[in-house]
Protein backbone atom coordinates (compact mmCIF):
# COMPACT_ATOMS: atom_id res chain seq x y z
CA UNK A 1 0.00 0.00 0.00
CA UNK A 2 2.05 3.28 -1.18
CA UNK A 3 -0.41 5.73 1.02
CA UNK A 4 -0.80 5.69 4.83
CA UNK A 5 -4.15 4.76 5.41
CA UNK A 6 -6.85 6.63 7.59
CA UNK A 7 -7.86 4.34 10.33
CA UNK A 8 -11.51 7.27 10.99
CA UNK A 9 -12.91 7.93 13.64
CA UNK A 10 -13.31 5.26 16.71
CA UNK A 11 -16.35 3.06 15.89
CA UNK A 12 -19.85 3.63 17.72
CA UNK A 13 -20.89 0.75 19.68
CA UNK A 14 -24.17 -0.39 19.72
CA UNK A 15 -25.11 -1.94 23.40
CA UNK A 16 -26.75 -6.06 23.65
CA UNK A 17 -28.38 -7.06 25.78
CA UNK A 18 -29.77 -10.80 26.87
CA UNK A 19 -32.97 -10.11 25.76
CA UNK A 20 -32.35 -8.70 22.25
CA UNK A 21 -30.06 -12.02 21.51
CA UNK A 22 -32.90 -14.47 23.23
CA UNK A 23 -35.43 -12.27 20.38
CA UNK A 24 -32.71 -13.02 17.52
CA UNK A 25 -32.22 -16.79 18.37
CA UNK A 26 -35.93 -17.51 19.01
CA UNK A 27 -36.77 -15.46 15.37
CA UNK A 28 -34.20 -16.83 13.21
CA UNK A 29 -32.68 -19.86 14.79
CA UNK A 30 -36.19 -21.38 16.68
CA UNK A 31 -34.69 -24.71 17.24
CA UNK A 32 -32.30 -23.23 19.32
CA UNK A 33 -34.34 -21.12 21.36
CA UNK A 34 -34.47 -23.18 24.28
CA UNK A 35 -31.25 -22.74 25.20
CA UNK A 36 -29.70 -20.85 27.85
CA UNK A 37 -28.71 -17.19 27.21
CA UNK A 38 -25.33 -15.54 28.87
CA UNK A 39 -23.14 -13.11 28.67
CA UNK A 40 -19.45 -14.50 28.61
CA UNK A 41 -17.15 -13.09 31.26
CA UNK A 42 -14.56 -10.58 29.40
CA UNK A 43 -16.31 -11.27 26.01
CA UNK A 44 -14.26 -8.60 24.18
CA UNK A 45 -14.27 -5.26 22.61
CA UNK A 46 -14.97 -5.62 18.64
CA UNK A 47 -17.93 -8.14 19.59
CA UNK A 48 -20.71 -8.82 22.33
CA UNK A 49 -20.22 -12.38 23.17
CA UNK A 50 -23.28 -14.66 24.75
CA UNK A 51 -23.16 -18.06 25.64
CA UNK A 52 -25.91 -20.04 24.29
CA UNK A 53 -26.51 -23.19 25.80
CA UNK A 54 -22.90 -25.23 26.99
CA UNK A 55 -21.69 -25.77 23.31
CA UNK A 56 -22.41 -22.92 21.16
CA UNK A 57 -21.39 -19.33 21.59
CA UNK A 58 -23.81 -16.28 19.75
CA UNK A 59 -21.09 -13.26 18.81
CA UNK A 60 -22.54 -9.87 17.63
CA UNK A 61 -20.18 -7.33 16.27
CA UNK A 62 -20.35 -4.09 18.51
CA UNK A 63 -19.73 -1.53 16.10
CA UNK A 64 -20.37 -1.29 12.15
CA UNK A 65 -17.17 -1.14 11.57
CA UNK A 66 -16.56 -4.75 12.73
CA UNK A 67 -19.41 -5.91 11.58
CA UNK A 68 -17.35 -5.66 8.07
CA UNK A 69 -15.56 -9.10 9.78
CA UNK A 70 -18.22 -11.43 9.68
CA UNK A 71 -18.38 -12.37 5.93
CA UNK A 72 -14.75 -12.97 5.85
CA UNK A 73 -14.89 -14.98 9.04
CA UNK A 74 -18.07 -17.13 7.40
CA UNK A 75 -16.17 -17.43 4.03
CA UNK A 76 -12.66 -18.27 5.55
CA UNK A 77 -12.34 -19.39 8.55
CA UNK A 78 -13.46 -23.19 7.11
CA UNK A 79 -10.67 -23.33 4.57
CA UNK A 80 -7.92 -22.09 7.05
CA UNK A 81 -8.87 -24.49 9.86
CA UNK A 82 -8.02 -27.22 7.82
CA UNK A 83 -4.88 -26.42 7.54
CA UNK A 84 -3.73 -25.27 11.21
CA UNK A 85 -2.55 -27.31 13.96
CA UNK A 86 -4.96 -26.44 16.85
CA UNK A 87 -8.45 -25.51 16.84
CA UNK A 88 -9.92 -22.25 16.08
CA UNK A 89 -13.57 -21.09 15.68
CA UNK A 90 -15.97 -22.87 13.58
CA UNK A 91 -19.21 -20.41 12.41
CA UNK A 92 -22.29 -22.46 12.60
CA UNK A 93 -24.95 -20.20 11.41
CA UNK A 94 -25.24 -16.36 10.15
CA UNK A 95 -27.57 -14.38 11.47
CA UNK A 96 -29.33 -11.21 10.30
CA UNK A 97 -30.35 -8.03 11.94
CA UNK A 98 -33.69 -7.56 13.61
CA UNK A 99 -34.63 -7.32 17.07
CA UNK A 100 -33.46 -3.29 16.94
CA UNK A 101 -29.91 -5.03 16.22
CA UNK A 102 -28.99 -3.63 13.34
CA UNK A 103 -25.67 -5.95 11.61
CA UNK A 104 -25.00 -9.69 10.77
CA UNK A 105 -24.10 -11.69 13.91
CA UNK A 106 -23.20 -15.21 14.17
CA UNK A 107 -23.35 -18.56 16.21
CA UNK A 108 -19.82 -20.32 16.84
CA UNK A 109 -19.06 -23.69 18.54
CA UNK A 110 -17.69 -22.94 21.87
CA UNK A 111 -14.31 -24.03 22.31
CA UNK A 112 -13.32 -24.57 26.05
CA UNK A 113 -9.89 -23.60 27.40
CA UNK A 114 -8.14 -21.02 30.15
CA UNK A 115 -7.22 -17.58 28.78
CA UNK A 116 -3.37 -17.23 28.23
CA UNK A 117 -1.28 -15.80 31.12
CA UNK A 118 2.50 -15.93 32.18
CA UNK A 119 1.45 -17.52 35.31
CA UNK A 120 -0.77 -20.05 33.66
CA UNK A 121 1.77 -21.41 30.72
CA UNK A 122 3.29 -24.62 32.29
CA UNK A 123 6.22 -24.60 29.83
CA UNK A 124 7.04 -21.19 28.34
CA UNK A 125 9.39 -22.36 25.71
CA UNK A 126 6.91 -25.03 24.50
CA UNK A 127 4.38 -22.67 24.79
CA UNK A 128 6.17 -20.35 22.19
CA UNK A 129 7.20 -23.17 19.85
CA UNK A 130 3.62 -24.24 19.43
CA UNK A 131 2.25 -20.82 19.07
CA UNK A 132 5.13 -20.35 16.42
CA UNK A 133 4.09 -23.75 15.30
CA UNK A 134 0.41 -22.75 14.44
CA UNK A 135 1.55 -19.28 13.21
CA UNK A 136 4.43 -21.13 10.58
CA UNK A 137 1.04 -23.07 9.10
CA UNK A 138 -1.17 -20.09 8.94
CA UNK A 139 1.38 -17.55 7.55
CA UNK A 140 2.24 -20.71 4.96
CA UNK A 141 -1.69 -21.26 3.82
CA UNK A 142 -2.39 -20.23 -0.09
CA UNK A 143 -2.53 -16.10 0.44
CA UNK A 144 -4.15 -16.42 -3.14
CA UNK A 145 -7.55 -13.88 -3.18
CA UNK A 146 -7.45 -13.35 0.99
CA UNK A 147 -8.65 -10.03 2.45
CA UNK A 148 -6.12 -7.42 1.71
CA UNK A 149 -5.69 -4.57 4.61
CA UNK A 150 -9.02 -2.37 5.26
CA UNK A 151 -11.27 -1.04 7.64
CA UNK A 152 -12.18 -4.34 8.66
CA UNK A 153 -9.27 -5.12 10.42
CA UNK A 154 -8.07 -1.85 11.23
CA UNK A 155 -5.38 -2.00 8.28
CA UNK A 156 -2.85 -5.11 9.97
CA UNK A 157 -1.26 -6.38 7.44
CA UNK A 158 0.08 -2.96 6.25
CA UNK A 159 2.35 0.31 7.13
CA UNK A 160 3.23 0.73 10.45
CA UNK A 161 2.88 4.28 9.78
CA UNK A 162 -0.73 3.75 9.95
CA UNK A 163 -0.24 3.97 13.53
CA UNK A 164 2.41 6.74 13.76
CA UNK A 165 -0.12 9.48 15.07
CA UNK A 166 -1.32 7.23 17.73
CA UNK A 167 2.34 6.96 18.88
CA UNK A 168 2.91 10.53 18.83
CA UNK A 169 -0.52 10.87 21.17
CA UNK A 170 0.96 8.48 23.40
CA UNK A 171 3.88 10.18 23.89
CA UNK A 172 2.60 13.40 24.52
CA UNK A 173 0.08 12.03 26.83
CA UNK A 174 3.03 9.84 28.89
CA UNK A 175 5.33 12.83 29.31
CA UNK A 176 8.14 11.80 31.13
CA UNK A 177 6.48 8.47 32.31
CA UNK A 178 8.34 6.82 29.85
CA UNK A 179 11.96 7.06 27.90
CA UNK A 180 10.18 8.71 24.70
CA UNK A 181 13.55 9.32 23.08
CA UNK A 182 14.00 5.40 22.63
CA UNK A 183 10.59 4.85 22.22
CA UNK A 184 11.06 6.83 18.78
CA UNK A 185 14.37 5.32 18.07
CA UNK A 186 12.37 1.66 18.38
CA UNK A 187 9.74 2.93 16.37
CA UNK A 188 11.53 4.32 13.25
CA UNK A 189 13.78 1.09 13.49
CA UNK A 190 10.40 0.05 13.02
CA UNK A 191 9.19 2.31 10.54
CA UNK A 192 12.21 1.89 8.20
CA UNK A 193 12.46 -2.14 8.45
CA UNK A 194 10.90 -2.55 4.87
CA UNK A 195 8.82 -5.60 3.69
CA UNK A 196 9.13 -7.86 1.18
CA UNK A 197 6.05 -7.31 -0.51
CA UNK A 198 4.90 -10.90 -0.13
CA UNK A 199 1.39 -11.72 1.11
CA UNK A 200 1.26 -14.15 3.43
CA UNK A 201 -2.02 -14.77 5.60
CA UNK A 202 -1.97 -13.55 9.18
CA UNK A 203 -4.33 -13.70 12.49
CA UNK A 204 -3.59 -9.90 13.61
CA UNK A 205 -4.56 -10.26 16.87
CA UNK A 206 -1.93 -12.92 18.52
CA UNK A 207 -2.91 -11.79 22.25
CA UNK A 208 -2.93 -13.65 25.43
CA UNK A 209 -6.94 -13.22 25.33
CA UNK A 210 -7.04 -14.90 22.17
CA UNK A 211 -4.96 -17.68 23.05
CA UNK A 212 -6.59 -20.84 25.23
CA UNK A 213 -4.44 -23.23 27.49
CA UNK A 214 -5.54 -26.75 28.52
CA UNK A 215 -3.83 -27.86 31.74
CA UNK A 216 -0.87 -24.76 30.87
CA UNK A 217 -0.35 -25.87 27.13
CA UNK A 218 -1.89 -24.02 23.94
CA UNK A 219 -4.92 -25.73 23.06
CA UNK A 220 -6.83 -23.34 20.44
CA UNK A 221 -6.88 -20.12 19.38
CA UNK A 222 -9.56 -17.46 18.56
CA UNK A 223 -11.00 -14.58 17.46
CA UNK A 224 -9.96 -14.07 13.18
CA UNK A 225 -11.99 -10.84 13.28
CA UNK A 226 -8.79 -8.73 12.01
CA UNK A 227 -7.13 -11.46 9.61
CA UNK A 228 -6.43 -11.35 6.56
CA UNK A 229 -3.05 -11.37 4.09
CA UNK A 230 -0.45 -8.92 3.86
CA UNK A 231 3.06 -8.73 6.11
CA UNK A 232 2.45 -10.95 8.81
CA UNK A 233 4.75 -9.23 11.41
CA UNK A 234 1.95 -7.98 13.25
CA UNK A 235 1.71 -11.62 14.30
CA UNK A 236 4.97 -11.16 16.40
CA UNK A 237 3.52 -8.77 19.00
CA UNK A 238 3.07 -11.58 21.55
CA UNK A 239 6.80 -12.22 21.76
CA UNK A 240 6.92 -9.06 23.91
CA UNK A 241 3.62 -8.94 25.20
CA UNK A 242 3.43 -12.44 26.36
CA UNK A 243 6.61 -14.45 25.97
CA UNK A 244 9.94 -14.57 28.62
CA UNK A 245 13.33 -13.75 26.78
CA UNK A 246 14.07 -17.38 26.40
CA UNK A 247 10.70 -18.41 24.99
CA UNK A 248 11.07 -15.22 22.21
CA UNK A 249 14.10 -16.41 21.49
CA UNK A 250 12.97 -19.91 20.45
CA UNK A 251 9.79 -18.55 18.89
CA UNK A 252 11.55 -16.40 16.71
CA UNK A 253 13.99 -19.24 15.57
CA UNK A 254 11.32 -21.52 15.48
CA UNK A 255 9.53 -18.81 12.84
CA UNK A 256 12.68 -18.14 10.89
CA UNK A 257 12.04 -14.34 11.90
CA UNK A 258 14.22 -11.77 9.88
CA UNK A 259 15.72 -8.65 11.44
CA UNK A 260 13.26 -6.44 9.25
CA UNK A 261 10.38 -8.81 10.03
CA UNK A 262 11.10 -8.56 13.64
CA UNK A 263 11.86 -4.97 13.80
CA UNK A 264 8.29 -4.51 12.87
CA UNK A 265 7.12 -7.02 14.91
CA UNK A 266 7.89 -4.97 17.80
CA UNK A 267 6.63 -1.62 16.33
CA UNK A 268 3.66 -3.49 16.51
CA UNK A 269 4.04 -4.40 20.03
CA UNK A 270 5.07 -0.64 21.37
CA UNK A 271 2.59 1.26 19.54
CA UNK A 272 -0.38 -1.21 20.89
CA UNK A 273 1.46 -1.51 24.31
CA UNK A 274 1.88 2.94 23.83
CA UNK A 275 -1.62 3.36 23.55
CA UNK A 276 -2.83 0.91 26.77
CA UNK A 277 -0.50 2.56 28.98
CA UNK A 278 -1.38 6.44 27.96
CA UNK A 279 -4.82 5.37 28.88
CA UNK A 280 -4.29 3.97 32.30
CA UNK A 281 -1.54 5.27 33.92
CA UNK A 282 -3.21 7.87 35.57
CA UNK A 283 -6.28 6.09 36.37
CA UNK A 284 -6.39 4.23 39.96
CA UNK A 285 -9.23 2.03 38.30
CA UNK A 286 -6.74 0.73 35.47
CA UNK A 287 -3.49 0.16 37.77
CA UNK A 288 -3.36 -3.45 36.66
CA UNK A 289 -3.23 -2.50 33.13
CA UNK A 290 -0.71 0.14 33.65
CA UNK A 291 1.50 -2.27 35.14
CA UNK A 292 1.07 -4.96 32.34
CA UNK A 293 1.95 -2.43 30.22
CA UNK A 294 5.06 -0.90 31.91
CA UNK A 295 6.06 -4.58 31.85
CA UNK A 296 5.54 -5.18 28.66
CA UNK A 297 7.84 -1.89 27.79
CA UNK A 298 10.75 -2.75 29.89
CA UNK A 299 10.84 -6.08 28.48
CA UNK A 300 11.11 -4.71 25.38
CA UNK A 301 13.27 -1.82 26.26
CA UNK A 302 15.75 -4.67 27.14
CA UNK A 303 15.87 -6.62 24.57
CA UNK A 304 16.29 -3.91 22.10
CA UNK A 305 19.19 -2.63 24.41
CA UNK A 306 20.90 -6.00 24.62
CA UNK A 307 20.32 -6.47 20.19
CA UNK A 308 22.15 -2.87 20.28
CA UNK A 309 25.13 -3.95 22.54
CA UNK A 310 25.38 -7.25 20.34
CA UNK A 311 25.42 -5.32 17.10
CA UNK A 312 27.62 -3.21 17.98
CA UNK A 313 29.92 -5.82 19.26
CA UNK A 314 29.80 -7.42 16.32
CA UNK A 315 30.40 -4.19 14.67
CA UNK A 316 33.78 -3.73 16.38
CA UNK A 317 34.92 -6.80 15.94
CA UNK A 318 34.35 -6.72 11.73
CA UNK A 319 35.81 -3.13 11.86
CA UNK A 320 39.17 -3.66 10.04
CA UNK A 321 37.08 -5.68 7.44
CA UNK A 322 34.19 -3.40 7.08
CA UNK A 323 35.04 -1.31 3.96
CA UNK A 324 36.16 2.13 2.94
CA UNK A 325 32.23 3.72 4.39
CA UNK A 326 32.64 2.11 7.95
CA UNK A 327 29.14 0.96 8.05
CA UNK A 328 28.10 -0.30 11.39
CA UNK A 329 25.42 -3.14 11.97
CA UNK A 330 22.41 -1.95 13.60
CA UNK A 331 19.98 -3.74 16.12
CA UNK A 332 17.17 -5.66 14.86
């Protein structure tokens, strides 16, 4: 994509409540409208999630905006399961609006499992080899006709620089609660890390409440609402966000991860991780978030120090062989 795309304003949500999904079921779906009707415990942002009875799950996009998610999801969510690993969502049945609801919603198969958590992965390494696992088979699946980057998944799979204002906000909103002078070093590392142009598909929401455990090991994972094909480095996020140094280290090997690739990879990860912690640092409500986010930072703060050190290691030690413009490596 040669422009840098306008991501609009933040979507309107539209509020759901037990008794509009019970009306949508019983109208469109009547053989299922004996089932019971709940709201799922942190459901999610882009969609209003209900159980609906102990196997199925009823998900209604919150915003028009993502409602622009469930054709794709419907149309290709089938074809990739067959080729990945673990289990991911299976849609059912589409429904239509009514009931003063006013997009396409659908009805899932529930899959069971523990949200992802650094104190709930049993094995962190083997945790990030089978997350790289899945994402090697995804990111390998024919990218031939797949959604290219749009509204409906807030433009992943393209420029970083899509994101560049909300950096900028962050910034000026964190003041001097965080090093911004590295912070913008990381990110135009980021921003100049070029892709190769090939489209490969991609989830574009690898996050610890999108991954399920099963007695501490991956199990499934959910949520497709912002895939689609383009450069896949927005995948990497989790390797800060989730993953201890050792376990990023094996999932990046285990990925074959390039230092352009990578470099991205964590532009996605500080411009997401940016834009939680300008939002809740100052608010006694959100101090959990804050933390997990000034985590999150300093572990990637680190290891961006510590690639620096080793480049220019490495760069001292090739100095006499380096050539007449005394280039220098550079961190990935």
């Amino acid at each position: 994509m040669s422009a840098v795309p306008d991501l609009g304003p933040p979507p309107r949500r539209t509020p759901v409540d037990v008794e509009q999904v019970r009306r949508l079921v019983a109208d469109q779906f009547p053989h299922l409208a004996g089932l019971r009707i709940e709201p799922v415990a942190k459901g999610g942002w882009d969609n209003w999630t209900f159980h609906l009875g102990p196997e199925l799950l009823v998900r209604l996009p919150s915003a028009a905006e993502y409602a622009l998610a469930v054709e794709k999801e419907h149309l290709w969510l089938p074809a990739l399961a067959a080729r990945l690993p673990l289990p991911v969502p299976a849609p059912l049945a589409k429904g239509e609006p009514g009931a003063g609801y006013p997009y396409p919603w659908s009805i899932y198969r529930w899959l069971d499992g523990e949200t992802a958590a650094v104190d709930r992965i049993a094995d962190p390494v083997r945790f990030a080899l089978d997350l790289a696992d899945f994402l090697a088979a995804l990111h390998g699946v024919d990218a031939t006709g797949g959604p290219q980057p749009g509204i409906h998944n807030w433009f992943r799979g393209g420029t970083l620089r899509t994101y560049d204002k909300k950096v900028e906000r962050a910034l000026a909103a964190l003041g001097g609660h965080v090093d911004g002078e590295l912070v913008r070093e990381i990110w135009a590392r980021a921003l100049d890390s070029r892709w190769d142009g090939v489209d490969r598909w991609f989830h574009g929401d690898i996050a610890s409440g999108n991954l399920l455990l099963a007695h501490g090991r991956l199990a499934a994972v959910i949520d497709f609402g912002t895939c689609g094909v383009g450069d896949r480095a927005c995948d990497l996020a989790i390797a800060w966000t989730l993953l201890t140094a050792e376990a990023r280290e094996a999932f990046r090997e285990r990925l074959s991860v390039d230092d352009a690739t990578w470099a991205r990879g964590r532009g996605w990860a500080l411009w997401k991780t940016l834009s939680t912690y300008s939002r809740s640092f100052d608010d006694p409500e959100d101090t959990e978030e804050s933390a997990e986010a000034q985590r999150v930072l300093g572990e990637m703060f680190s290891e961006y120090a510590a690639g620096a050190v080793e480049a220019a290691n490495v760069s001292r030690s090739s100095s006499g062989r380096s050539g007449p413009s005394g280039s220098r490596s550079r961190p990935s």
